[in-house]
N, C-alpha and C. Protein backbone atom coordinates (compact mmCIF):
# COMPACT_ATOMS: atom_id res chain seq x y z
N UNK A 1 -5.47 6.76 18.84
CA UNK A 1 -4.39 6.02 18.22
C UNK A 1 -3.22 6.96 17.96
N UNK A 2 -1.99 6.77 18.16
CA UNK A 2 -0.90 7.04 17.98
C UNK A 2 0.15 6.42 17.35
N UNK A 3 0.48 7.26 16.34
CA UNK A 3 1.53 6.51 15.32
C UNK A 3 2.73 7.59 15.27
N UNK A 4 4.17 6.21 15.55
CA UNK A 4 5.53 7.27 15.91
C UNK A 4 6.14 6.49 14.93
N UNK A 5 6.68 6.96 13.73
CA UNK A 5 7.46 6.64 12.90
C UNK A 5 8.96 6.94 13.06
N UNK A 6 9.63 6.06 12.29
CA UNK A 6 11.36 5.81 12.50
C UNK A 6 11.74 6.07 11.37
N UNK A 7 13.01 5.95 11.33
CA UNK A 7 14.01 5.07 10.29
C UNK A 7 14.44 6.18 9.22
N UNK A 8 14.12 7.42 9.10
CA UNK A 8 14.25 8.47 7.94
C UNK A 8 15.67 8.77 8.36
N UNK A 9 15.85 9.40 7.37
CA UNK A 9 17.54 10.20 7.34
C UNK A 9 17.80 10.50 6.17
N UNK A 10 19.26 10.72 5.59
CA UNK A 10 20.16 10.80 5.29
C UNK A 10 21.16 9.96 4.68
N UNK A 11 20.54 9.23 2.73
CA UNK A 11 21.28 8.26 2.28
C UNK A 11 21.45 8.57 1.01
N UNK A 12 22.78 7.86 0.75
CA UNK A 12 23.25 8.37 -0.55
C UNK A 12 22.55 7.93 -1.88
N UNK A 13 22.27 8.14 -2.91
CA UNK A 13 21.62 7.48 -4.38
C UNK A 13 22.01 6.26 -4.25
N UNK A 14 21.37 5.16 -4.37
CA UNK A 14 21.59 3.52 -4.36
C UNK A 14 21.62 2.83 -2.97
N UNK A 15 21.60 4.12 -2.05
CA UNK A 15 21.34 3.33 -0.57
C UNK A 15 19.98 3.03 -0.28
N UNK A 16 20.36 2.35 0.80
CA UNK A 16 18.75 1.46 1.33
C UNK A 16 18.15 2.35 2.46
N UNK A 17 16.80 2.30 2.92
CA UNK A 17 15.85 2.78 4.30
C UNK A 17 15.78 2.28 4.84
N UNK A 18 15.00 1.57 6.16
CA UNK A 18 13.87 1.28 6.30
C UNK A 18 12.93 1.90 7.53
N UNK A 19 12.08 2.40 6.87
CA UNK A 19 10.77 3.02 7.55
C UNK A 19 9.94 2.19 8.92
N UNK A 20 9.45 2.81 9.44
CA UNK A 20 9.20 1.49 10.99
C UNK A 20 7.66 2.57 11.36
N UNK A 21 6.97 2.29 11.59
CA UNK A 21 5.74 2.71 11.93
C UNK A 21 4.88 1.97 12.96
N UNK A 22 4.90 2.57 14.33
CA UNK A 22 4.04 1.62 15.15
C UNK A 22 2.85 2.27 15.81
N UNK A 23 1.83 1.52 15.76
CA UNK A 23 0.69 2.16 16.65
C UNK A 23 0.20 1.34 17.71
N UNK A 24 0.33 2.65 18.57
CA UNK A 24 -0.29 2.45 20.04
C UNK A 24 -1.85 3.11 20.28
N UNK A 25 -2.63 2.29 20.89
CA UNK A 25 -3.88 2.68 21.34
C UNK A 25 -4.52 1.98 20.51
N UNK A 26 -4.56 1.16 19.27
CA UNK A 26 -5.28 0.84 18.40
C UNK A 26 -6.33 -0.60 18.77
N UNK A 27 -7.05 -0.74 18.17
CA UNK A 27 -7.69 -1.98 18.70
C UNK A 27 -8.03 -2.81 17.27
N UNK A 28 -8.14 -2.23 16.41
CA UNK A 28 -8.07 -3.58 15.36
C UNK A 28 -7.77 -3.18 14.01
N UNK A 29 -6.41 -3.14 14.06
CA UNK A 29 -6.15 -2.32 12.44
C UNK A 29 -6.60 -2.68 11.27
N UNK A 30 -7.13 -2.10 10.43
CA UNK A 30 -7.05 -3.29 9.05
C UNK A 30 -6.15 -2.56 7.89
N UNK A 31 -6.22 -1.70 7.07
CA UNK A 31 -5.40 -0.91 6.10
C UNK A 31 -4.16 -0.48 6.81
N UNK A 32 -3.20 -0.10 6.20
CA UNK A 32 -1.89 0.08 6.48
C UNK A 32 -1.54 1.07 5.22
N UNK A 33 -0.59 1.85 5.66
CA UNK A 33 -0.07 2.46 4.13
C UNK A 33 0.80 3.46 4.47
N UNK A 34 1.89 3.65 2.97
CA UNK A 34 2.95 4.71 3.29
C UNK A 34 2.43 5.65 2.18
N UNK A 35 2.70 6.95 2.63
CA UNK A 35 2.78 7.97 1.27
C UNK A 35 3.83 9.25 1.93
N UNK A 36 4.09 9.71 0.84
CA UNK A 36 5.22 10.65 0.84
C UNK A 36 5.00 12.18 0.61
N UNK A 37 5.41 13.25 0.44
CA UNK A 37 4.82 14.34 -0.33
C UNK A 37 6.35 15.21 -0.07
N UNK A 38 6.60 15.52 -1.35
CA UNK A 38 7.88 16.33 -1.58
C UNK A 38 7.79 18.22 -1.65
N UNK A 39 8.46 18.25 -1.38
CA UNK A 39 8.26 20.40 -1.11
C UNK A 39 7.35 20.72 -2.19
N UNK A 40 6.57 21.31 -2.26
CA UNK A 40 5.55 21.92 -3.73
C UNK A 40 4.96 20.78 -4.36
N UNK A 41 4.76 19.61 -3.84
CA UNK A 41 4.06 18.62 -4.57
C UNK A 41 2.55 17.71 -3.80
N UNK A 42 2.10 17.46 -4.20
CA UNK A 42 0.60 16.75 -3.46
C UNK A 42 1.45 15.17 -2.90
N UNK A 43 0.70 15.43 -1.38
CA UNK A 43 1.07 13.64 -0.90
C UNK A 43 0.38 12.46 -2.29
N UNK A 44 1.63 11.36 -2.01
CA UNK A 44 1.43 10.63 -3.11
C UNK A 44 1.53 9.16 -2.31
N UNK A 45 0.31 8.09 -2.62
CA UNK A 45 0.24 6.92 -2.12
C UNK A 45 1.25 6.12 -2.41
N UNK A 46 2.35 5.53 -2.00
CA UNK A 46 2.98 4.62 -2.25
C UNK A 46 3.23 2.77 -2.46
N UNK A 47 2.65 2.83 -1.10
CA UNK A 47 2.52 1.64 -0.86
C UNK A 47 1.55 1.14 0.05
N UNK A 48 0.66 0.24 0.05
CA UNK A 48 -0.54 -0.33 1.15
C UNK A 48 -0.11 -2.14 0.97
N UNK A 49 -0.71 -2.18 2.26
CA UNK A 49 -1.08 -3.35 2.72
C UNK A 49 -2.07 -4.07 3.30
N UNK A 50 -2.68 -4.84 2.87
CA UNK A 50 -3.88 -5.13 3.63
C UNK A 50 -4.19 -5.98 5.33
N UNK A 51 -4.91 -6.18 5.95
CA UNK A 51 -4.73 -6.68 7.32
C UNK A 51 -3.90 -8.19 7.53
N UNK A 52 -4.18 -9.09 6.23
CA UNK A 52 -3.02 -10.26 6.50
C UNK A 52 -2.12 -10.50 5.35
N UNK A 53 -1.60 -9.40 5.13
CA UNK A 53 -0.53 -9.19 4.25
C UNK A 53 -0.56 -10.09 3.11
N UNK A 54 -2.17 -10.09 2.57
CA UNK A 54 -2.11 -11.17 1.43
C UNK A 54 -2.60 -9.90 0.01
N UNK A 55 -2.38 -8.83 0.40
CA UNK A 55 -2.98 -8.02 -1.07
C UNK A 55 -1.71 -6.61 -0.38
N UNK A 56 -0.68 -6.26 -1.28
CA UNK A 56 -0.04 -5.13 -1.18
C UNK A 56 0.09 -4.73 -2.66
N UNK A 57 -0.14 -3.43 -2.23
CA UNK A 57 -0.36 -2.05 -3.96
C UNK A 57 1.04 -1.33 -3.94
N UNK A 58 1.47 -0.71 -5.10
CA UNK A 58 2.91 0.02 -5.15
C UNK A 58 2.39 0.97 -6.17
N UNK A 59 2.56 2.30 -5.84
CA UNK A 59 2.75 3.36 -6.94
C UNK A 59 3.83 2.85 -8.00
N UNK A 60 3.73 3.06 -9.31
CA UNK A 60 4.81 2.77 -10.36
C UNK A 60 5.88 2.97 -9.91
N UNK A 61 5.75 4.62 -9.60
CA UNK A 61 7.52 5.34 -8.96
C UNK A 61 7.85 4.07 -7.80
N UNK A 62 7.97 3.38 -6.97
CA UNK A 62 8.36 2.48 -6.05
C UNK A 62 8.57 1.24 -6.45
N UNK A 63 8.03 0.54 -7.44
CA UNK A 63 7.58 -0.48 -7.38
C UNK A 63 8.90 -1.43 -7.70
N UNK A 64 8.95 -2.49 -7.29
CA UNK A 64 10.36 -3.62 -7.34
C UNK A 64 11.35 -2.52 -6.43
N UNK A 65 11.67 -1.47 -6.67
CA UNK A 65 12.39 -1.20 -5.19
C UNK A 65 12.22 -1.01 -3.44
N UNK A 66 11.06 -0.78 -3.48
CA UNK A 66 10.34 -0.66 -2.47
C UNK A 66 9.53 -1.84 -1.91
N UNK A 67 9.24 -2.32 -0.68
CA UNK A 67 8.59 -3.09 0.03
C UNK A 67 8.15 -3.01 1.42
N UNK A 68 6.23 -2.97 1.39
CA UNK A 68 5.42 -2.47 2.47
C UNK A 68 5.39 -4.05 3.44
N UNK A 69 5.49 -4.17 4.89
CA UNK A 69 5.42 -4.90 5.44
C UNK A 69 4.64 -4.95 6.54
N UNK A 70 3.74 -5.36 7.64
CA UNK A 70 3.26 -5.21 8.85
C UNK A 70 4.03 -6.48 9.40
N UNK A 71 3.84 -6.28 11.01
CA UNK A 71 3.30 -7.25 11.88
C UNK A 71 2.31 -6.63 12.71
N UNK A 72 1.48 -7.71 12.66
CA UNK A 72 0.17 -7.23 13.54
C UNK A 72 0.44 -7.58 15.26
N UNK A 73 1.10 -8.51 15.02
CA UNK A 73 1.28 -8.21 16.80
C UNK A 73 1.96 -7.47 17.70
N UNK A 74 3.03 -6.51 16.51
CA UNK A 74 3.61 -5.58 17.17
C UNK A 74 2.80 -4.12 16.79
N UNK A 75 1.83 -4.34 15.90
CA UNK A 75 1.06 -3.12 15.21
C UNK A 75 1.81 -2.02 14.48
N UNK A 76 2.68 -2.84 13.87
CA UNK A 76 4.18 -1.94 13.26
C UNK A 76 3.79 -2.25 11.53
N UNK A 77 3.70 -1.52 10.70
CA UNK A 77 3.75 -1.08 9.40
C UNK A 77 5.61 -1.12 8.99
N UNK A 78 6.33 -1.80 8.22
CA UNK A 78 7.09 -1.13 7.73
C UNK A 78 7.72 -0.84 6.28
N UNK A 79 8.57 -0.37 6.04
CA UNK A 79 8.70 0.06 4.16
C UNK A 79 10.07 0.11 4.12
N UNK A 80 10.83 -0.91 3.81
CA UNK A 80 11.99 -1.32 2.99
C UNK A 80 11.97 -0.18 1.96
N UNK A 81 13.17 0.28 1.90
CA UNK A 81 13.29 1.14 0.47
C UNK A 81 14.73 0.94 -0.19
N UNK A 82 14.82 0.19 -1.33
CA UNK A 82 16.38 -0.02 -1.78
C UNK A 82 16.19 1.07 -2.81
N UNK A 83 17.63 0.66 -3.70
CA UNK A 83 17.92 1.42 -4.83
C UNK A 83 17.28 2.89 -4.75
N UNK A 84 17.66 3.49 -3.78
CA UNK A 84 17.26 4.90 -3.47
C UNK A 84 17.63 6.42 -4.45
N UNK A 85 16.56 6.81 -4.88
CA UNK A 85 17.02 8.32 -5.98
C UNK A 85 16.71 9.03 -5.05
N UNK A 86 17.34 10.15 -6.11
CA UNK A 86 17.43 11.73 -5.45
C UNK A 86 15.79 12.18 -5.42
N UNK A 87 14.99 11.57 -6.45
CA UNK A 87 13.70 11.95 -6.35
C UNK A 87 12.61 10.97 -5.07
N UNK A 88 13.23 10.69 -4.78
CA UNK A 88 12.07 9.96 -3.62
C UNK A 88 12.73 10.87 -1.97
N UNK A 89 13.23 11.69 -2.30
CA UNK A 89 13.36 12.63 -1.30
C UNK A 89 12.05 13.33 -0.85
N UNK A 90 11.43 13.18 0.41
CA UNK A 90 10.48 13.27 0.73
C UNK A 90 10.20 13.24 2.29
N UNK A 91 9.00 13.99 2.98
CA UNK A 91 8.73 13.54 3.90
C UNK A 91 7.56 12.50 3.88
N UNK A 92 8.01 11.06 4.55
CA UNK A 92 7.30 9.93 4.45
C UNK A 92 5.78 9.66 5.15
N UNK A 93 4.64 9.91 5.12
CA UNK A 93 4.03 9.55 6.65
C UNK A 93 3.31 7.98 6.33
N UNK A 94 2.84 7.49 7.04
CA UNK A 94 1.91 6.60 7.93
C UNK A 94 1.02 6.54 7.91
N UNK A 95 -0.09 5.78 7.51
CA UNK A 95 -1.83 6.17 7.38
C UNK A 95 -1.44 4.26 7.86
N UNK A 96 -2.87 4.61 8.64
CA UNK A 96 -3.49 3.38 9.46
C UNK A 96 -5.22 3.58 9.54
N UNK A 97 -5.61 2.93 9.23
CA UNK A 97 -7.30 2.48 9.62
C UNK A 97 -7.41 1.52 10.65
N UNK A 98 -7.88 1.61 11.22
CA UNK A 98 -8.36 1.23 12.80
C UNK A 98 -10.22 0.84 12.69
N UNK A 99 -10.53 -0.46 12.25
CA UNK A 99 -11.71 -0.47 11.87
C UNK A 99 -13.35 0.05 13.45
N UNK A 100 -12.61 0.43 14.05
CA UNK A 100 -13.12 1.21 15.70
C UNK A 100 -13.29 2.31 15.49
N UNK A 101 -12.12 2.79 15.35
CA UNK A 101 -11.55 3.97 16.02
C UNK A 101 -11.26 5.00 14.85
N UNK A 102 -11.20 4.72 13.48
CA UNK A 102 -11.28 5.24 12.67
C UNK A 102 -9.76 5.34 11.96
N UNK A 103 -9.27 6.61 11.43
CA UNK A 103 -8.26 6.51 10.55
C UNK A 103 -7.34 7.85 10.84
N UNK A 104 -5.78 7.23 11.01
CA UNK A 104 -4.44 8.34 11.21
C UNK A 104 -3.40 8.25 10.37
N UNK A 105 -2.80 9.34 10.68
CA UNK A 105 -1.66 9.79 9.83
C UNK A 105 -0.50 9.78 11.16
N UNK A 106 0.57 9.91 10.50
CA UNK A 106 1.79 9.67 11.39
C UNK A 106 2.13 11.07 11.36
N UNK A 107 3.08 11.56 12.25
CA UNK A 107 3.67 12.82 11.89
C UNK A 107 4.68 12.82 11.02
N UNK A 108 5.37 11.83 10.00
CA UNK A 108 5.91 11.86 9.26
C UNK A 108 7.46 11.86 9.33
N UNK A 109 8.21 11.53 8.89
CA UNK A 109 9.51 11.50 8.68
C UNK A 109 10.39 11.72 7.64
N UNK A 110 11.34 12.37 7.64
CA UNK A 110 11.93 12.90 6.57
C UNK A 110 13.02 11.87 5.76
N UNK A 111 13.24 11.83 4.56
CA UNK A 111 13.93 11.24 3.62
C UNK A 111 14.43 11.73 2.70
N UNK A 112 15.74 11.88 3.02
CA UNK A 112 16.67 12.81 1.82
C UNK A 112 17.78 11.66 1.53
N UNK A 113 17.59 11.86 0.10
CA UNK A 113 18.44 10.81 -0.61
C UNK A 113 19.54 11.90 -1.90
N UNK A 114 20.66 11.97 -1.25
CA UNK A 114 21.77 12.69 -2.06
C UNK A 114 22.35 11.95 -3.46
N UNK A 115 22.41 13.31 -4.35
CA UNK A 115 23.18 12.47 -5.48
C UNK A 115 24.39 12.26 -5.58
């Protein structure tokens, strides 16, 4: 399984993201999820979703600004991020479970949000 993530950059405090995560090779996803991890700090779970988008979790730090999404027929994960701080500057990755094939990480993408 292969997961190529999008959408990172370069936005000012109060600007919006959005994160895009797709996997190829997979054969039957079920978990979905974003987490982040900032220079000197432990990766931190953000957001999950479950296989028919009827149960999604939010770390406190995210929560009402942030929103985890799939489609399963494109096998794309993605994460809306509004009202953007200087502290959610981070590199973002990708975790997918693949109830087969087992479980990946994305190579991650970077998110810098200026004050």
């Amino acid at each position: 399984v292969q997961l190529v993530e999008s959408g990172g950059g370069l936005v000012q405090a109060g600007g919006s993201l959005r994160l895009s995560c797709a996997a190829s090779g997979s054969i039957s996803i079920d978990y979905m999820s974003w987490s982040r991890q900032a220079p000197g700090k432990q990766r931190e779970l953000i957001a999950s979703v479950s296989t028919g988008s009827d149960n999604m979790n939010y770390a406190d730090s995210v929560k009402g600004r942030f929103t985890i999404s799939r489609d399963n027929a494109k096998n794309t994960a993605y994460l809306q991020m509004n009202s953007l701080k200087p502290e959610d500057s981070a590199i973002y990755y990708c975790y997918v479970a693949d109830r087969v094939l087992g479980n990946y990480w994305g190579q991650g993408t970077q998110v810098t949000v200026s004050s």
